[in-house]
C-alpha atoms as a PDB file:
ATOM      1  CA  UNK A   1      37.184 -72.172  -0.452  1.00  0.00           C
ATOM      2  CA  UNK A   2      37.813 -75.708   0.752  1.00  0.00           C
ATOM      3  CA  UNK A   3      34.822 -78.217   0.741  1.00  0.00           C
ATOM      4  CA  UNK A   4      31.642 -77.220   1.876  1.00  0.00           C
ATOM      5  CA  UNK A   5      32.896 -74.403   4.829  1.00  0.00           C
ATOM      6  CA  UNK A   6      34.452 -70.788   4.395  1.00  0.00           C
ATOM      7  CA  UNK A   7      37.463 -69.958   5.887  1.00  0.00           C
ATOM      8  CA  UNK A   8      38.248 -66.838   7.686  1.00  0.00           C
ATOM      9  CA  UNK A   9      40.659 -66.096   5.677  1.00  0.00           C
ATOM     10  CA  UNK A  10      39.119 -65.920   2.707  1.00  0.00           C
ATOM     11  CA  UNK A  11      36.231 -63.486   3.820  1.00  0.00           C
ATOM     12  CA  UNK A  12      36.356 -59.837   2.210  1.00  0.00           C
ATOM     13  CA  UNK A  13      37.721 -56.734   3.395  1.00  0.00           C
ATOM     14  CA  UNK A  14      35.376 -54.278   4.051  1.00  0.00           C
ATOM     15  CA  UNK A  15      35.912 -50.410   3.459  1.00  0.00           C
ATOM     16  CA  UNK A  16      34.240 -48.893   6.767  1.00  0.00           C
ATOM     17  CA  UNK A  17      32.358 -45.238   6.707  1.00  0.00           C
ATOM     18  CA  UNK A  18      34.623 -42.657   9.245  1.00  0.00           C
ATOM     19  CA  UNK A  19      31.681 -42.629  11.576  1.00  0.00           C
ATOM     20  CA  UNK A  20      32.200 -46.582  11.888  1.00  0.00           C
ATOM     21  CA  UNK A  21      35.850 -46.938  12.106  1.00  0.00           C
ATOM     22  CA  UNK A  22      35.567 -44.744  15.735  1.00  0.00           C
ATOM     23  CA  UNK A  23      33.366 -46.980  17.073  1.00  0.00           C
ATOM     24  CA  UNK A  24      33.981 -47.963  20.410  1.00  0.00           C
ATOM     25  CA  UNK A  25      32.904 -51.709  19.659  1.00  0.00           C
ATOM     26  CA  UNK A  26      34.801 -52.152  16.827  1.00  0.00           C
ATOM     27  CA  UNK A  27      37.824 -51.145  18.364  1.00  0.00           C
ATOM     28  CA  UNK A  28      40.607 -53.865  18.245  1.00  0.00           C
ATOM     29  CA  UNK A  29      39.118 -55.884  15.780  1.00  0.00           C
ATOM     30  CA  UNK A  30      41.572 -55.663  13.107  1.00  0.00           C
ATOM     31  CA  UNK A  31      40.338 -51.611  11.960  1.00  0.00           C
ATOM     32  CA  UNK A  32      43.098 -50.291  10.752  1.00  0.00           C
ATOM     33  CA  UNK A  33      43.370 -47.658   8.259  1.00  0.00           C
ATOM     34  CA  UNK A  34      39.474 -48.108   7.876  1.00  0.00           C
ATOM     35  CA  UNK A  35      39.546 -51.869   6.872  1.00  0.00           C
ATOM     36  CA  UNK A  36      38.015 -54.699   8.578  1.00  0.00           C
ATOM     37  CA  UNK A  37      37.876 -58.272   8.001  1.00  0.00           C
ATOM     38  CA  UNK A  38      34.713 -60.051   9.045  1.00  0.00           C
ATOM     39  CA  UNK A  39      36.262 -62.587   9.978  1.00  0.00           C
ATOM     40  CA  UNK A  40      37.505 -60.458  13.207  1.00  0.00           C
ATOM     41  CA  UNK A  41      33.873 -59.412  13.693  1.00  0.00           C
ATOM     42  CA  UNK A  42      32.396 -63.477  14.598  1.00  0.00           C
ATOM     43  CA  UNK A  43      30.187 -63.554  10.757  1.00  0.00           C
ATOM     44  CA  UNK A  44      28.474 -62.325   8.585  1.00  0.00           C
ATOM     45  CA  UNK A  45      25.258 -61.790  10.665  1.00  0.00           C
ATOM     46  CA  UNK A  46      26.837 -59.842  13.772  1.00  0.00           C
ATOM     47  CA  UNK A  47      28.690 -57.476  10.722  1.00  0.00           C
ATOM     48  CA  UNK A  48      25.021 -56.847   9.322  1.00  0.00           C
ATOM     49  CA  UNK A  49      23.313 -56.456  13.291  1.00  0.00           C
ATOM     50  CA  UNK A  50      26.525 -53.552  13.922  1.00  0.00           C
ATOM     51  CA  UNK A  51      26.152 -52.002  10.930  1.00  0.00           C
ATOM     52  CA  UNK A  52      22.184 -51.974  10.860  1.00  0.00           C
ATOM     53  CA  UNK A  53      22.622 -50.521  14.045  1.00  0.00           C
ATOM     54  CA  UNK A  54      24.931 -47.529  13.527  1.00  0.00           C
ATOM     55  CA  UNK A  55      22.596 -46.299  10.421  1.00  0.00           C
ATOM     56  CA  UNK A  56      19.759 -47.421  12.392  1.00  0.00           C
ATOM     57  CA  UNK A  57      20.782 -44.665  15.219  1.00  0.00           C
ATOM     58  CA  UNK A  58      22.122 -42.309  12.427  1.00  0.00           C
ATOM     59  CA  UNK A  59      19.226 -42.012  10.477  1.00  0.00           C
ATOM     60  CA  UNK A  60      16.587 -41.806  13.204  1.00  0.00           C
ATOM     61  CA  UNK A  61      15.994 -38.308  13.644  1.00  0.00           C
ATOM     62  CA  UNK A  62      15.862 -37.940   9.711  1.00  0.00           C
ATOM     63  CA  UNK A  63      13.286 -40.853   9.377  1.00  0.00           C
ATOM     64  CA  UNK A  64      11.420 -39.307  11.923  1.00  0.00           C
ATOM     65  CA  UNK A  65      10.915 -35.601  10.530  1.00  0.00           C
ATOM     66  CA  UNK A  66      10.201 -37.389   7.279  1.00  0.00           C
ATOM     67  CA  UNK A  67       6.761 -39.008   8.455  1.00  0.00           C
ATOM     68  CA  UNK A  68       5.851 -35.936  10.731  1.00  0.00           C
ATOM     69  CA  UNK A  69       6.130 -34.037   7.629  1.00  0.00           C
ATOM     70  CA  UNK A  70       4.078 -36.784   5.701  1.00  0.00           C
ATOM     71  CA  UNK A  71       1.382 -36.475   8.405  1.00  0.00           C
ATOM     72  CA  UNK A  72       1.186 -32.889   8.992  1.00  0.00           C
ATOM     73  CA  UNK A  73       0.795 -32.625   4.613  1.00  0.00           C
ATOM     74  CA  UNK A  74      -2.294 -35.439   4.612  1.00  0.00           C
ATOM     75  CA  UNK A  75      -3.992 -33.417   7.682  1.00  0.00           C
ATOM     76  CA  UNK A  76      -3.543 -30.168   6.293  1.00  0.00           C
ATOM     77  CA  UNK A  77      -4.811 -31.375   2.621  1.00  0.00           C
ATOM     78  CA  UNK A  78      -7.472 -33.349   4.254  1.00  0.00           C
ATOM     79  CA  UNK A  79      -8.709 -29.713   6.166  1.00  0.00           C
ATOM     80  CA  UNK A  80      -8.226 -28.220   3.076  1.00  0.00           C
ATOM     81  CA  UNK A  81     -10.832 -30.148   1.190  1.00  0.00           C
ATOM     82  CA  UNK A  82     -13.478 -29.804   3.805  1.00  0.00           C
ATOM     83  CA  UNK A  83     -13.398 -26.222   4.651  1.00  0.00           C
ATOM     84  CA  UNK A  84     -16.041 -24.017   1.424  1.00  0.00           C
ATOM     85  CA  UNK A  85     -15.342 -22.642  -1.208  1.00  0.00           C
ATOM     86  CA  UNK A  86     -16.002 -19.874  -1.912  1.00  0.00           C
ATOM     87  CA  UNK A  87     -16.945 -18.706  -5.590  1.00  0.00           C
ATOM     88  CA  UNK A  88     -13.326 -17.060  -6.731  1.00  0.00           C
ATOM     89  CA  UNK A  89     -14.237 -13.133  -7.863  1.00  0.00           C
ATOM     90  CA  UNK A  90     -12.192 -11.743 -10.357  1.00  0.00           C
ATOM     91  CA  UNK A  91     -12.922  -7.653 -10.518  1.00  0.00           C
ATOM     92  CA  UNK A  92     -11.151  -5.198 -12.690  1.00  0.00           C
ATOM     93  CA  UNK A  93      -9.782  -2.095 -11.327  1.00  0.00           C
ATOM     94  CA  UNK A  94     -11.502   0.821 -11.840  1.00  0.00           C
ATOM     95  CA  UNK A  95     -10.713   4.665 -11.909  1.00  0.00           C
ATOM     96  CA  UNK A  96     -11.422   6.136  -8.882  1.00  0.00           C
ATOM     97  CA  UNK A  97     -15.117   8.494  -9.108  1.00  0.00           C
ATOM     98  CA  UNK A  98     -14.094  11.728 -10.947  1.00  0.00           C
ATOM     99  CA  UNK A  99     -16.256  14.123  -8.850  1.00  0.00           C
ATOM    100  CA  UNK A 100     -19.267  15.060 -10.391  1.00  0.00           C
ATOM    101  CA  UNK A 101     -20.454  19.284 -11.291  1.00  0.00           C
ATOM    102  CA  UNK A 102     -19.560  20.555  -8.077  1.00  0.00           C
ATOM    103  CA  UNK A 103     -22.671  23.243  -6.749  1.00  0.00           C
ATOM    104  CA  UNK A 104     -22.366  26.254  -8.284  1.00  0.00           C
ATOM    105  CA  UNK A 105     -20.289  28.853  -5.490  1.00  0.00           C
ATOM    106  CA  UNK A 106     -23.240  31.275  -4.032  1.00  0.00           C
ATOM    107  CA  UNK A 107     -23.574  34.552  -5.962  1.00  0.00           C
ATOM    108  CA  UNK A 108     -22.518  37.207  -4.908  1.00  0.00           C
ATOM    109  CA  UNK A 109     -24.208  39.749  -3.070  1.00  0.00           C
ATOM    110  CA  UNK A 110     -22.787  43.562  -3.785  1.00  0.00           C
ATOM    111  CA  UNK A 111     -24.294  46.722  -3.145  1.00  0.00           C
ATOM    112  CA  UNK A 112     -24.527  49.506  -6.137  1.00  0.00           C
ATOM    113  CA  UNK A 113     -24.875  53.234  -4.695  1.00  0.00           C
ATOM    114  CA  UNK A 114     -24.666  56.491  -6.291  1.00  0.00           C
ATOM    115  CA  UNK A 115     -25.264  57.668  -9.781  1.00  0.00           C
ATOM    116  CA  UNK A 116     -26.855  54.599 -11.243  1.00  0.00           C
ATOM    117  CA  UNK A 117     -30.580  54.125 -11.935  1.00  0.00           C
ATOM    118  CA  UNK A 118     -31.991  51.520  -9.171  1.00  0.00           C
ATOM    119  CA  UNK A 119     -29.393  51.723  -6.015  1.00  0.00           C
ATOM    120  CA  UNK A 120     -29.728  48.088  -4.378  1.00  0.00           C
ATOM    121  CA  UNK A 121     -28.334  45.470  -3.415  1.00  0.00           C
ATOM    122  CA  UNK A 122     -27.243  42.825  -6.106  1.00  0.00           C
ATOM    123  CA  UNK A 123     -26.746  38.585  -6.857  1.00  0.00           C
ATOM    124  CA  UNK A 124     -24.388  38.372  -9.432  1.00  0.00           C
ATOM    125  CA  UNK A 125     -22.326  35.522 -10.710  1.00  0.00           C
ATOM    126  CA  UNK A 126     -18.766  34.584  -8.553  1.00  0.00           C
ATOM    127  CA  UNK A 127     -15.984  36.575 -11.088  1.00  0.00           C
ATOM    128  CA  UNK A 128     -18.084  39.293 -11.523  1.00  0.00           C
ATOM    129  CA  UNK A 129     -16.901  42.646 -12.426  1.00  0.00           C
ATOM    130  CA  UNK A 130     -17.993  46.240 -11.283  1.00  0.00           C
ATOM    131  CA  UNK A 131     -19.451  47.228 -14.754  1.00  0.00           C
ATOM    132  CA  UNK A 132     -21.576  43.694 -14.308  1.00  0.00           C
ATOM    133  CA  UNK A 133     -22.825  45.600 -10.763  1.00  0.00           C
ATOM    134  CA  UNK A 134     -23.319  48.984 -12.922  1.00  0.00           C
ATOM    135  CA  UNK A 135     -25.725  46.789 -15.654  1.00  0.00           C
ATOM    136  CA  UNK A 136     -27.573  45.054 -12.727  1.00  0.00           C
ATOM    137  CA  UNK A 137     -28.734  48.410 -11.247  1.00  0.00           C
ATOM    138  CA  UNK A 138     -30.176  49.922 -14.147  1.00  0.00           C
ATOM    139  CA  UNK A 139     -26.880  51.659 -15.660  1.00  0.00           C
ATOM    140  CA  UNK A 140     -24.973  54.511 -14.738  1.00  0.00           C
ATOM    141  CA  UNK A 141     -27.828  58.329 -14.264  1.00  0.00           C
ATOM    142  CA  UNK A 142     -27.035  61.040 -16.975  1.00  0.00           C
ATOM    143  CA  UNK A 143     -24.854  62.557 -14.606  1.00  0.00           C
ATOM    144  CA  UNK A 144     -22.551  59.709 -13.368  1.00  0.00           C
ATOM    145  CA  UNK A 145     -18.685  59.993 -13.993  1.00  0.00           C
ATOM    146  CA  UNK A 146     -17.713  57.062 -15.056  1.00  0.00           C
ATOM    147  CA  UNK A 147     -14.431  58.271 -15.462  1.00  0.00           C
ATOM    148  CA  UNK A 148     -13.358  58.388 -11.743  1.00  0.00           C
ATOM    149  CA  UNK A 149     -13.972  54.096 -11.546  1.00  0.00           C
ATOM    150  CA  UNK A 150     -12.559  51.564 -12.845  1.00  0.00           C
ATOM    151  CA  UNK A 151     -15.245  49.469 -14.925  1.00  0.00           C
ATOM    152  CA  UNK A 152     -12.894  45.819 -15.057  1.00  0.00           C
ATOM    153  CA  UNK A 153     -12.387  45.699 -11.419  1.00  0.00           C
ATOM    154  CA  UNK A 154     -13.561  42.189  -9.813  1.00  0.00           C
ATOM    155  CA  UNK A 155     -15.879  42.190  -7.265  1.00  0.00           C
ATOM    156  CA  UNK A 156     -15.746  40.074  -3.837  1.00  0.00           C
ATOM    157  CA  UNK A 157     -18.815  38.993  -2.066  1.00  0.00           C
ATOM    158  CA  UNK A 158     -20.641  41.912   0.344  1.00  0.00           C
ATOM    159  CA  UNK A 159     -18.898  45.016  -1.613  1.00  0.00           C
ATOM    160  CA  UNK A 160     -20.128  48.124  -2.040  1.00  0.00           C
ATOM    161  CA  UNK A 161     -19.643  49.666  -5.591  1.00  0.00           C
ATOM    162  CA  UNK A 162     -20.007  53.713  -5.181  1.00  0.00           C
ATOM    163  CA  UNK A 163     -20.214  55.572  -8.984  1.00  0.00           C
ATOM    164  CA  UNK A 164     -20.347  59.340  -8.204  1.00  0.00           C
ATOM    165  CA  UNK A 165     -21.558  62.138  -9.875  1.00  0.00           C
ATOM    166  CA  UNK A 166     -20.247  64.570 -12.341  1.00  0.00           C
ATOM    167  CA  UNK A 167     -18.247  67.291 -10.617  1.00  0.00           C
ATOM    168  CA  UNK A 168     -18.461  65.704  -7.305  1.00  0.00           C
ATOM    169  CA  UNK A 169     -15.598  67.047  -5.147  1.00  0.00           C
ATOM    170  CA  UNK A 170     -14.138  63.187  -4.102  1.00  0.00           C
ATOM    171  CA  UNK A 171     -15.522  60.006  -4.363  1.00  0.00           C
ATOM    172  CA  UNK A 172     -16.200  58.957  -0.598  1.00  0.00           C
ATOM    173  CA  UNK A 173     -13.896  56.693   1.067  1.00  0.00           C
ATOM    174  CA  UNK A 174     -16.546  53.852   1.791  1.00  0.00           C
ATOM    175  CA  UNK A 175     -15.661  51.115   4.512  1.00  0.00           C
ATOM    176  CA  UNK A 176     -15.982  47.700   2.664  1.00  0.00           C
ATOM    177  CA  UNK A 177     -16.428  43.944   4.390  1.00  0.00           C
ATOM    178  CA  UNK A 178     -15.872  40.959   1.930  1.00  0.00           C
ATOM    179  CA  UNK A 179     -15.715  37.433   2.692  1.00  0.00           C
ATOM    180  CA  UNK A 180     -12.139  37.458   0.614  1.00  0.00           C
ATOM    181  CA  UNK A 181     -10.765  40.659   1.193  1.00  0.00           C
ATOM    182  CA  UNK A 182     -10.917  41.053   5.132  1.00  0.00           C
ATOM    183  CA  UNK A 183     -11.602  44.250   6.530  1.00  0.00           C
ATOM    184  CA  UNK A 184     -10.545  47.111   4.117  1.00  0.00           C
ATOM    185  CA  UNK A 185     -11.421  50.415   2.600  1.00  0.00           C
ATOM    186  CA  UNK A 186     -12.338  50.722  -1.216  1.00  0.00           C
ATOM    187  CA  UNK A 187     -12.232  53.793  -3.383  1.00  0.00           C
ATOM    188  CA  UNK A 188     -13.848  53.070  -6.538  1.00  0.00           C
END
């Protein structure tokens, strides 16, 4: 420095970004290799209007998201606090119902013919067996064979339970209907 003035000369050298060393209106004023004296640019205000410029442009777009984003949070907490509350409902999960006693299944309804006290037609229990049918009518008569039938068999809804008689040539071949079985013959 000489007196009271600067001289060109003795200005800095400044290290330019890549974006800035392309610049069309930098270009012959002493940019080479990314260096460039101010002195080449007219001082140091017009250096500080170019440069303030390019970041100006550069960072425009990022600037500008930045307060739309700003903006769009303060409207969206601002909605936020106006809209009710509602009371917050914590509940515990819970087994689903275990199904309560079921209705008991209708009884059964079998006919007892043949040697047996009171022939008629019978309720009894669903898994009922034939000696269960035999009971319900009174028992087997004096003369029933009780041999020919078989006592454990299980009976179906609207069956027909036939005990015959002591030296009875063959048990008759009765047609039975059951609400299990289908259609069918029964031999008991």
């Amino acid at each position: 420095m000489h007196g009271a003035g600067i001289l060109l000369r003795d200005w800095p050298v400044l290290r330019l970004p890549r974006s800035l060393q392309r610049s069309p209106s930098l270009a012959g004023k002493g940019c080479g290799n990314g260096r460039l004296r101010l002195a080449s640019l007219g001082g140091p205000g017009d250096v500080r209007q170019k440069i303030g410029a390019t970041l100006q442009t550069r960072y425009r777009g990022i600037l500008f998201f930045g307060i739309t984003a700003l903006v769009l949070a303060g409207v969206i907490l601002v909605e936020a606090r106006r809209l009710p509350r509602s009371p917050l409902v914590l509940s515990t999960a819970t087994a689903p119902p275990t199904p309560g006693p079921t209705a008991e299944p209708p009884p059964l309804q079998v006919y007892v013919t043949g040697a047996v006290a009171r022939p008629d037609v019978y309720p009894l229990p669903q898994g009922s067996i034939v000696k269960d049918a035999l009971l319900a009518a009174g028992g087997p008569a004096p003369d029933a064979d009780l041999e020919r039938i078989n006592l454990a068999a299980p009976l179906a809804g609207g069956q027909q339970v036939y005990v015959p008689r002591q030296g009875e040539a063959a048990s008759p071949v009765l047609p039975m209907r059951s609400e299990t079985a289908g259609d069918g013959l029964i031999n008991v």
